[in-house]
N, C-alpha and C. Protein backbone atom coordinates (compact mmCIF):
# COMPACT_ATOMS: atom_id res chain seq x y z
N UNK A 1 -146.75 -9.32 76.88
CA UNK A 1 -147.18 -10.50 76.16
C UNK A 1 -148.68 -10.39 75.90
N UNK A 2 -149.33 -10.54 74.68
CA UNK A 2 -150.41 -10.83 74.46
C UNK A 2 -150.88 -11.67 73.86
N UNK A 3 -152.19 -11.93 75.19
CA UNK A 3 -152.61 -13.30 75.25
C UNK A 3 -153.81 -13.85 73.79
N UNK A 4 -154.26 -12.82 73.96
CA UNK A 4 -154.91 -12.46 72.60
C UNK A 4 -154.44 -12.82 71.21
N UNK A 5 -152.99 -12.77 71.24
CA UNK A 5 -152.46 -13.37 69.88
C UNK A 5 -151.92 -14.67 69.94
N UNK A 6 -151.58 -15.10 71.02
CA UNK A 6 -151.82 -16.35 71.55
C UNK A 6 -152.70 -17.54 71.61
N UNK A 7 -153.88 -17.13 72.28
CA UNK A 7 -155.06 -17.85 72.01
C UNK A 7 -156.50 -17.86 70.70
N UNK A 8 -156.19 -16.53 70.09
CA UNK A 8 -156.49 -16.84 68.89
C UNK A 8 -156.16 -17.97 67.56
N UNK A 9 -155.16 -18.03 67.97
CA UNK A 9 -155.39 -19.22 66.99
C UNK A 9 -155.96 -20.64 67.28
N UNK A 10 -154.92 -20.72 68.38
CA UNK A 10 -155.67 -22.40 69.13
C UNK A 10 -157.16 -22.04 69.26
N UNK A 11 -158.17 -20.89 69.12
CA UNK A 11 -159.21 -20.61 69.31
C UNK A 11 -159.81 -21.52 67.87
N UNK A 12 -159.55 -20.46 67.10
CA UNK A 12 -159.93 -20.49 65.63
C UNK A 12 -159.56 -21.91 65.30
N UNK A 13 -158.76 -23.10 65.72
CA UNK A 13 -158.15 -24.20 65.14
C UNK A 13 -159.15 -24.98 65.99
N UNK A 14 -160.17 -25.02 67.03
CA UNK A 14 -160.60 -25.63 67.84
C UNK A 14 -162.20 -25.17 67.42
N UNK A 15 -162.68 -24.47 66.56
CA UNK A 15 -163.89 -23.96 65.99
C UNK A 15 -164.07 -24.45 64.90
N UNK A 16 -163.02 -24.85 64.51
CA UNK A 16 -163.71 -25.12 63.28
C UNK A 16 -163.25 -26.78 62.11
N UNK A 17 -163.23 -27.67 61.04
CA UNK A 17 -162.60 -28.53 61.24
C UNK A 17 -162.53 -29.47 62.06
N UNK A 18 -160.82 -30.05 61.69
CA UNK A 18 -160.81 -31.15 62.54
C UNK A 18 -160.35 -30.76 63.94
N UNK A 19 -159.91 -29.63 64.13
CA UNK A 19 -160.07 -29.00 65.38
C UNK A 19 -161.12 -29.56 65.92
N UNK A 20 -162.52 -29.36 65.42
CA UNK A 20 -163.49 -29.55 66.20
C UNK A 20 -163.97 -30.70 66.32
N UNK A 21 -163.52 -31.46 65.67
CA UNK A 21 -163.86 -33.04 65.97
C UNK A 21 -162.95 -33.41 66.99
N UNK A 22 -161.87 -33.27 67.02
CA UNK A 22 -160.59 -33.12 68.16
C UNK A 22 -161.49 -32.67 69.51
N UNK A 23 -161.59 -31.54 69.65
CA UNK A 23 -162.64 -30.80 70.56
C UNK A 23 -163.45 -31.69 71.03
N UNK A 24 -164.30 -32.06 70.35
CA UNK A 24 -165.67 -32.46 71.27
C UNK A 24 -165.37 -33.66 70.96
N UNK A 25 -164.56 -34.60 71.23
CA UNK A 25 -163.91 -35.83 71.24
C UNK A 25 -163.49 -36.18 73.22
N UNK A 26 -162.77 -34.69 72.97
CA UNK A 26 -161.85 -34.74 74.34
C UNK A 26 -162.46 -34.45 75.13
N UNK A 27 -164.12 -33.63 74.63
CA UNK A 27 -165.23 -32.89 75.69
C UNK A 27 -166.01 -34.28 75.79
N UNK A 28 -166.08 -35.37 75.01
CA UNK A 28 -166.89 -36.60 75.13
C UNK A 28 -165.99 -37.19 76.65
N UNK A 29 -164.86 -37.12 76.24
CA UNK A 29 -164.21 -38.16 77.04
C UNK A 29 -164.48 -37.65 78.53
N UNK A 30 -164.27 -36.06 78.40
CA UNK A 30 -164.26 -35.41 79.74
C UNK A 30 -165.51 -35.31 80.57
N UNK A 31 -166.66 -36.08 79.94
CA UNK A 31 -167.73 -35.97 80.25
C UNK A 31 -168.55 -37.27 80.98
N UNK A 32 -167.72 -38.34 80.01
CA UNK A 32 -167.66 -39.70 80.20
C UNK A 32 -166.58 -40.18 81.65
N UNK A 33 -165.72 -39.66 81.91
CA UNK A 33 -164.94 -40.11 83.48
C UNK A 33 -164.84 -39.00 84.40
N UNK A 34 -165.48 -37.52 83.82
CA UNK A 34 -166.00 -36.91 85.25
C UNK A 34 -167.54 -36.67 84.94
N UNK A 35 -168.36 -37.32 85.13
CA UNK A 35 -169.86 -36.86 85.43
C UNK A 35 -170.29 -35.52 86.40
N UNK A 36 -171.02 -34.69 85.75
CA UNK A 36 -171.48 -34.35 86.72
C UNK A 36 -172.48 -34.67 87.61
N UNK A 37 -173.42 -36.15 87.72
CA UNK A 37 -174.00 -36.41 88.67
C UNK A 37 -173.49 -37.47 89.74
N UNK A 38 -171.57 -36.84 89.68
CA UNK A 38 -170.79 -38.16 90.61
C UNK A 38 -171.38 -37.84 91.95
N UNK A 39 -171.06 -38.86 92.57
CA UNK A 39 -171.25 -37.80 94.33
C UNK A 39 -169.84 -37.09 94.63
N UNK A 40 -170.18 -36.31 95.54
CA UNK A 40 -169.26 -35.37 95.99
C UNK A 40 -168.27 -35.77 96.68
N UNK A 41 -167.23 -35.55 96.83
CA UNK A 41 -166.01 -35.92 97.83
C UNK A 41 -166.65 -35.59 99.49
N UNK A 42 -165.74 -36.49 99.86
CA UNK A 42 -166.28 -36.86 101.34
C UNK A 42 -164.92 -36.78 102.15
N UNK A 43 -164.31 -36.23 103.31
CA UNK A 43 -162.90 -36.41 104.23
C UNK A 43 -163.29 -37.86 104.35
N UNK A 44 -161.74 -38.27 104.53
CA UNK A 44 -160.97 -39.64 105.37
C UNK A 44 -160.77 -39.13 106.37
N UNK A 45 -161.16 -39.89 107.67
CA UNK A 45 -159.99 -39.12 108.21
C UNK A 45 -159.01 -40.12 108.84
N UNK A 46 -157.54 -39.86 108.84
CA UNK A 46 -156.48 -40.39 108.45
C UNK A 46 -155.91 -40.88 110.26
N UNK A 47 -155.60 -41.93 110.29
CA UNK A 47 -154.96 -42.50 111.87
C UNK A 47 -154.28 -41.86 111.95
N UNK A 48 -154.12 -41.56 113.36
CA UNK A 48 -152.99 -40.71 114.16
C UNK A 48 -152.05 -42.03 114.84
């Protein structure tokens, strides 16, 4: 299987167009409910 002929297109459809408004739509959103200046995960620790 090659992946190469595979991901070329969804490549090329995500570069350019409305691909790319699509794109950096979903990169807005992904940016907007994971921050990278969240704080870090912390353990529970869970009753015995």
């Amino acid at each position: 299987m090659d992946f190469a002929a595979l991901l070329e297109p969804a490549i090329k459809f995500f570069s350019e167009g409305v691909g790319k408004i699509i794109a950096d739509f979903a990169r807005m959103l992904y940016e907007i409910l994971y921050p990278a200046n969240a704080e870090p995960a912390h353990p529970i620790e869970i009753p015995k």
